[in-house]
Protein backbone atom coordinates (compact mmCIF):
# COMPACT_ATOMS: atom_id res chain seq x y z
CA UNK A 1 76.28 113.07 95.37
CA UNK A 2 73.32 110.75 95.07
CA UNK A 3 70.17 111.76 96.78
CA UNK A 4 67.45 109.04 97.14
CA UNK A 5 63.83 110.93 95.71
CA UNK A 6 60.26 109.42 96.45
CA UNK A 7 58.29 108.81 93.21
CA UNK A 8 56.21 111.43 93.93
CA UNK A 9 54.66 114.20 92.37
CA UNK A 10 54.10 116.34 95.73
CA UNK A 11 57.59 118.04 96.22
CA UNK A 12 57.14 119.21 100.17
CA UNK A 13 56.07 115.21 101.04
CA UNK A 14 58.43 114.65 104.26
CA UNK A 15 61.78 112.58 103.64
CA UNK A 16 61.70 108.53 104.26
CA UNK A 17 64.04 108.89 107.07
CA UNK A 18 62.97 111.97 108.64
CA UNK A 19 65.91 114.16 106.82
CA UNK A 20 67.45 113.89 103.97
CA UNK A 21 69.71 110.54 103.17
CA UNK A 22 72.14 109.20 100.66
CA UNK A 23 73.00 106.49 98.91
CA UNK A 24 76.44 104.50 100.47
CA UNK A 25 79.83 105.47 99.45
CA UNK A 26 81.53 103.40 101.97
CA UNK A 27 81.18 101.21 105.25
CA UNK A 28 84.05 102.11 106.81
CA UNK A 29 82.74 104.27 109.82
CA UNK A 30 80.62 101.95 110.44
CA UNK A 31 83.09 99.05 110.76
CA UNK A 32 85.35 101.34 112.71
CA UNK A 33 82.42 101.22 115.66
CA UNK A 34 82.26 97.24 114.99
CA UNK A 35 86.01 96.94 115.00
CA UNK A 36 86.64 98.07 118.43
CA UNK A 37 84.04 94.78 119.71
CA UNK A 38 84.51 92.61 117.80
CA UNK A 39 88.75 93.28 116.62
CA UNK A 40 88.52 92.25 112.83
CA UNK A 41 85.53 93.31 110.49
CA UNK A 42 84.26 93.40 107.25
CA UNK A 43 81.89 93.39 104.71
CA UNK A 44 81.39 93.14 100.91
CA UNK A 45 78.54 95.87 99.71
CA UNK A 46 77.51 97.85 96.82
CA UNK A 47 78.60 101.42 96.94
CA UNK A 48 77.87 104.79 94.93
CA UNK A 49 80.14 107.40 93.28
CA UNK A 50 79.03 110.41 91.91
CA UNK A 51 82.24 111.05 90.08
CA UNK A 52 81.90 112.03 86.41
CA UNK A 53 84.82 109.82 85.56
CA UNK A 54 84.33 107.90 82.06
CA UNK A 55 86.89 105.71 81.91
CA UNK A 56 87.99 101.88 82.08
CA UNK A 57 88.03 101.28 85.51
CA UNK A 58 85.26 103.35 86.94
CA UNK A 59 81.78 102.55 87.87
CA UNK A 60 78.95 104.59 89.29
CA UNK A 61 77.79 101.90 91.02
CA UNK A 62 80.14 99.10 92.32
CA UNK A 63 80.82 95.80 95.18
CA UNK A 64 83.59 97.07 97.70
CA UNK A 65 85.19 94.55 100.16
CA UNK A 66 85.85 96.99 103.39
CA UNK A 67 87.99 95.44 106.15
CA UNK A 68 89.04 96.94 109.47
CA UNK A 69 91.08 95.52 112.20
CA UNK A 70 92.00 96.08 115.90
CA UNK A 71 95.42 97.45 117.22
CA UNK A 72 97.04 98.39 113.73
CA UNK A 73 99.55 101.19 114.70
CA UNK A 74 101.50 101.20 111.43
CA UNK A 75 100.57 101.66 107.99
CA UNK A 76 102.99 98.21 107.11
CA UNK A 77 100.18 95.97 108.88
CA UNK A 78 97.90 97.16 106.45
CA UNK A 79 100.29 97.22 103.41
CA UNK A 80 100.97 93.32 104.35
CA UNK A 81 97.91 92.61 105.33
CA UNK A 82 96.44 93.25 101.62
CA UNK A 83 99.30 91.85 100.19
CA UNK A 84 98.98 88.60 101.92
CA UNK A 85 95.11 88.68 100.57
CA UNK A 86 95.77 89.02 97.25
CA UNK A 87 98.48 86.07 96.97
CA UNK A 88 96.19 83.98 98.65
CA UNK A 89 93.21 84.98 96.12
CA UNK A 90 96.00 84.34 93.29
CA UNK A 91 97.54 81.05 94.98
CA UNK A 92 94.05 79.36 95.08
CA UNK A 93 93.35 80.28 91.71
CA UNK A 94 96.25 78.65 90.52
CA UNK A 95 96.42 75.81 92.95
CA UNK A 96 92.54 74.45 93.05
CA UNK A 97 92.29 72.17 90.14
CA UNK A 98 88.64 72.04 90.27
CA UNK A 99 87.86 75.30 91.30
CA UNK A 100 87.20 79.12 89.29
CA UNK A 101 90.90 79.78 88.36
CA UNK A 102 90.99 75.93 86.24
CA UNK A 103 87.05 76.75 84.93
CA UNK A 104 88.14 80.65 83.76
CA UNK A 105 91.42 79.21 82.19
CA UNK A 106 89.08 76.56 80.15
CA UNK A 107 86.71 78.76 79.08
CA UNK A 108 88.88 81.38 77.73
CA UNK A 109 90.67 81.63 74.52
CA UNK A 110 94.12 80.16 74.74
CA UNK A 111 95.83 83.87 74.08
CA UNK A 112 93.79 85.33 76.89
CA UNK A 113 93.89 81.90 79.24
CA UNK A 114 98.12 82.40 78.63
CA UNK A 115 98.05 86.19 79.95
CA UNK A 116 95.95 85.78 82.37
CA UNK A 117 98.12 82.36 84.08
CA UNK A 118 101.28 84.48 83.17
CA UNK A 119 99.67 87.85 85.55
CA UNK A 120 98.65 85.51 88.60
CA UNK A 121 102.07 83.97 88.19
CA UNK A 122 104.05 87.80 88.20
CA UNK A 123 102.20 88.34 91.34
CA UNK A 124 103.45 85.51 93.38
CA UNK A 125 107.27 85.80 91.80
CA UNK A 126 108.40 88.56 94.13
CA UNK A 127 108.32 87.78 97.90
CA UNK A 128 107.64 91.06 98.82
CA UNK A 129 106.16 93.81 97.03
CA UNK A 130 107.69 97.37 96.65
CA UNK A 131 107.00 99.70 99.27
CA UNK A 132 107.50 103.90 98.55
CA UNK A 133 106.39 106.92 100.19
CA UNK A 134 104.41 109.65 98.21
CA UNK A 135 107.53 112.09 98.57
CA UNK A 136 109.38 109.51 96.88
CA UNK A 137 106.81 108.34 94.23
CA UNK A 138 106.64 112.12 93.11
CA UNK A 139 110.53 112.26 92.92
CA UNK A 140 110.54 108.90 90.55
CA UNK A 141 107.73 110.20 88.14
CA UNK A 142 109.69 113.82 88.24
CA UNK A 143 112.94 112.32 87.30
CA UNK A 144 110.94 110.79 84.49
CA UNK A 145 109.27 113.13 83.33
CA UNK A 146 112.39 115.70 83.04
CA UNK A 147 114.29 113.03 81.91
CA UNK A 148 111.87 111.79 78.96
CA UNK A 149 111.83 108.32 80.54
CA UNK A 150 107.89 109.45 80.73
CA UNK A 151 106.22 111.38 78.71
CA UNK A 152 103.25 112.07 81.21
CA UNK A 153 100.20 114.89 80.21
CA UNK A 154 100.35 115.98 83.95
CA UNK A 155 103.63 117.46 85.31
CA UNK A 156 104.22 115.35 88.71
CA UNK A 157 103.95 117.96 91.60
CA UNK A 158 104.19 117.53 95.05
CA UNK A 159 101.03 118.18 97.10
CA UNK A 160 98.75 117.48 93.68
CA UNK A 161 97.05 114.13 93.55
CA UNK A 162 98.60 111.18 91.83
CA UNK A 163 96.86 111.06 88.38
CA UNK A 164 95.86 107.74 86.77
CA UNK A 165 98.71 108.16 84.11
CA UNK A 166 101.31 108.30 87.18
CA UNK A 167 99.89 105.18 89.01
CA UNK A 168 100.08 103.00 85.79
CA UNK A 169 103.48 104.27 84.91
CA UNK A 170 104.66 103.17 88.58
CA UNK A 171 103.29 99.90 88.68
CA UNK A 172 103.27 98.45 84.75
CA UNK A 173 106.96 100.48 83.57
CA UNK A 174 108.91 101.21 86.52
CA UNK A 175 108.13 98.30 89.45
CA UNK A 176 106.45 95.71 86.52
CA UNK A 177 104.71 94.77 89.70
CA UNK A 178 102.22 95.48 92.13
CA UNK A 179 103.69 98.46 94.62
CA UNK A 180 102.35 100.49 97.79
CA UNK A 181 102.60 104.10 97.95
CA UNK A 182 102.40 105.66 101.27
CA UNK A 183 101.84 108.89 103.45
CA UNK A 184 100.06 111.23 101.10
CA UNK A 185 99.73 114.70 101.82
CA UNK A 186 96.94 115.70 104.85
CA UNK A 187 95.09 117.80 102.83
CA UNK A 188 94.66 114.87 99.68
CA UNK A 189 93.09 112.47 102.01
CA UNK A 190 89.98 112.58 104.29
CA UNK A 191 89.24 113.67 107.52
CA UNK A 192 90.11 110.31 109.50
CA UNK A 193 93.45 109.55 109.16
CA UNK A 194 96.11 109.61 111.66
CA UNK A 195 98.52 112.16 110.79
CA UNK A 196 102.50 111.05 110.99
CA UNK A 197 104.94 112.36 113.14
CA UNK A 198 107.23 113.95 113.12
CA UNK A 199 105.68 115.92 110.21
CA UNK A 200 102.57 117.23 112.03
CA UNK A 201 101.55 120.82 112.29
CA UNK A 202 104.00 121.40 114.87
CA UNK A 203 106.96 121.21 111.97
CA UNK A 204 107.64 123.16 108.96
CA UNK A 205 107.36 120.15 106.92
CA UNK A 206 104.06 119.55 105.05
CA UNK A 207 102.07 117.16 106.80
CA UNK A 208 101.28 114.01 105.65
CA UNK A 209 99.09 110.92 107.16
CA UNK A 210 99.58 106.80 107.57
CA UNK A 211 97.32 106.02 104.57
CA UNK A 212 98.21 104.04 101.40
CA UNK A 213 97.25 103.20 97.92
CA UNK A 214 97.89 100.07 96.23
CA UNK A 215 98.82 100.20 92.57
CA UNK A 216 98.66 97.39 89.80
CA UNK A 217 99.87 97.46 86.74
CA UNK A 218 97.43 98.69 83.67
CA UNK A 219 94.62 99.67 86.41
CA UNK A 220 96.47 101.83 88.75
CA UNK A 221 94.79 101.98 92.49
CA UNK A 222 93.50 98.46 93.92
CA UNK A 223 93.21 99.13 97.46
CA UNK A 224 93.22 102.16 99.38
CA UNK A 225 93.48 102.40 103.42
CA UNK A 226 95.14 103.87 106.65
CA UNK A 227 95.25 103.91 110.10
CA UNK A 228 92.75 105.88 111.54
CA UNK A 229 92.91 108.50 114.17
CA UNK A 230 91.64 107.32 117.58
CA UNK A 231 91.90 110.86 119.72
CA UNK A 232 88.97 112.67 119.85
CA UNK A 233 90.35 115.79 120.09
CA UNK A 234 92.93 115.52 117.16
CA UNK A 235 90.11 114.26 115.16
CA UNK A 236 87.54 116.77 116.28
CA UNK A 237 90.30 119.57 115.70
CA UNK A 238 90.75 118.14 112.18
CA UNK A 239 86.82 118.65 111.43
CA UNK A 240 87.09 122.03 112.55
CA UNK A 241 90.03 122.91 110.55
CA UNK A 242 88.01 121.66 107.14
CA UNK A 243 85.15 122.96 108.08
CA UNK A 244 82.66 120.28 108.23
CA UNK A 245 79.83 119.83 109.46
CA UNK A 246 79.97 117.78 112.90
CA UNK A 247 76.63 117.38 113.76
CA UNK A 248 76.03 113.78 111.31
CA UNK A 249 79.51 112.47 112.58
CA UNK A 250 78.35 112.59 116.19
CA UNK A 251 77.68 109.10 116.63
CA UNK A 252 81.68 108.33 114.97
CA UNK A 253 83.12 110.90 117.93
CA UNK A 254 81.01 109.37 120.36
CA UNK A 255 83.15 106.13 119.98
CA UNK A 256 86.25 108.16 120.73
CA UNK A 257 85.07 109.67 123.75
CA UNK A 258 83.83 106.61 125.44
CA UNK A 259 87.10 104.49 124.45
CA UNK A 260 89.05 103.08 121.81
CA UNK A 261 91.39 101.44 120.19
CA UNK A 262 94.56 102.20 117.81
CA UNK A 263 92.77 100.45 114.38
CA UNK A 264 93.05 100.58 110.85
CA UNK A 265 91.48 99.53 107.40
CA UNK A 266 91.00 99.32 103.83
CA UNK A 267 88.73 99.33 100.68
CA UNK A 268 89.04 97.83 97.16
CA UNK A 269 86.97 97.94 94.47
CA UNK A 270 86.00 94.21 93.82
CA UNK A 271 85.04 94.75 90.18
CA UNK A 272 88.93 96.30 89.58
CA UNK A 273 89.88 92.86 91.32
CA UNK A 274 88.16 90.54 89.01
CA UNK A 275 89.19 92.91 85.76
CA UNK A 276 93.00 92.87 86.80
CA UNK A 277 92.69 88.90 87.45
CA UNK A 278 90.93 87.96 84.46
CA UNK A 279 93.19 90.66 82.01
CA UNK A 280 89.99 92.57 81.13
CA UNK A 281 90.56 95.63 79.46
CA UNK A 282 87.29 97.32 80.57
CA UNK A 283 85.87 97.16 84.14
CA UNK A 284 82.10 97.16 82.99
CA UNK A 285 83.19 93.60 81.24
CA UNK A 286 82.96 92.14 84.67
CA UNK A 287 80.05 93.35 86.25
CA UNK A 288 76.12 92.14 84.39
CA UNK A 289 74.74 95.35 84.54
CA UNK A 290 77.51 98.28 84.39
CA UNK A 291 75.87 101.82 85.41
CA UNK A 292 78.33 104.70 84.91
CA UNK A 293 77.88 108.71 84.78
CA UNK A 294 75.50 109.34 81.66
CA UNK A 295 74.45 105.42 81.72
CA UNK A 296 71.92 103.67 83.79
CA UNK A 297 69.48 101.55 81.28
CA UNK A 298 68.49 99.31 83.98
């Protein structure tokens, strides 16, 4: 994780903050305390990942467009919810004659202008985008794999996480289309979200929670969110069965104790928006100053 250091050459000088603080990974608990006020939230912010991932569609540093909303019980308001977003980024592109989807089309050669007008097209063919469960994404990429459909370096495995190989193959071979996958194992996912029923603890099923990932074609994951778990006590139990820390999420319990309301949300990586839209191989191609694990020149 980063840590943010004074320039200083006395090591025992007192934090800036009074203890020590890190740089943002994500907005979301934060929005979750606006969200009950003021119903829908959001914001567009850079965020930090200390994952030593080198690869085409990571960043160190990165712009993620957070949303949260009011009285989402189901993880199909959120699944339709993004999907309606994107269309309508992809519609105006298309549609606004004098706006940034004619000016990128212009400017760019005519092979790239012709993939990129043929991808915003694909995504506004289908009315309604695929929709599976984890259970069943595993059992597609299994049948695949076994089958020699796939030939994938990681065996699919229920309870492992999906690996960027699987979400590629999913979206760009077998659905040629954007496509939601749902209610991933509990213990894949963070602390927050709402676990389903019936498959809770109190079942000999293996639990899984009201989250989702979106997955595009040649990237993978878009946009990832859930419904969040409003009980304190299921939540509190939840930190106590990880073993975290409570003490810094305090102030996030406190807004379950003194009332809430059933609410959900999202996150996407705005640079892996503009790189799917504009058919760019490599995600650092779309941001002016890419900084990445092992590369920060400025």
């Amino acid at each position: 994780m980063f840590k943010i250091d004074a320039a200083s050459n006395n090591p025992k000088e007192a934090t800036f903050f009074g203890k020590e603080t890190y740089l943002t990974v994500s907005t979301q608990l934060h929005l979750e305390v606006l969200c009950a006020a003021l119903s829908r939230v959001w914001t567009l912010t850079p965020c930090f990942r200390a994952e030593k991932s080198d690869t085409n569609r990571h960043l160190s540093e990165f712009w993620m467009l957070e949303a949260e909303m009011a009285f989402v019980n189901h993880v199909s308001q959120l699944t339709d919810f993004s999907e309606l977003m994107i269309k309508n980024v992809v519609h105006k592109l298309l549609s606004d004659e004098d706006g940034m989807g004619s000016n990128l089309l212009e400017t760019a050669s005519k092979e790239d202008a012709d993939a990129m007008k043929k991808r915003w097209q694909m995504l506004l063919q289908q009315d309604k985008w695929a929709s599976i469960t984890y259970t069943q994404a595993i059992k597609i990429l299994r049948e695949a794999h076994e089958t020699g459909k796939a030939d994938f370096r990681y065996k699919p495995t229920w309870g492992d996480s999906l690996k960027s190989e699987h979400e590629k193959w999913l979206a760009g071979k077998y659905f040629k289309n954007p496509v939601f996958v749902t209610d991933y194992p509990l213990d894949q996912k963070a602390f927050y979200m709402k676990i389903n029923e019936p498959d809770g603890y109190l079942k000999d099923l293996p639990p899984t929670v009201a989250c989702y990932d979106m997955l595009v074609p040649d990237i993978g994951e878009l946009i990832g969110g859930s419904v969040r778990e409003e009980s304190y006590e299921k939540l509190n139990f939840e930190i106590q069965r990880r073993n975290m820390n409570p003490k810094p999420l305090d102030w996030y319990l406190a807004q379950r104790k003194n009332g809430t309301v059933p609410h959900g949300g999202f996150g996407m990586g705005f640079e892996r928006l503009l790189q799917y839209l504009a058919c760019k191989d490599n995600i650092k191609d779309v941001i002016a100053f890419p900084r990445t694990v092992n590369n920060c020149l400025c």
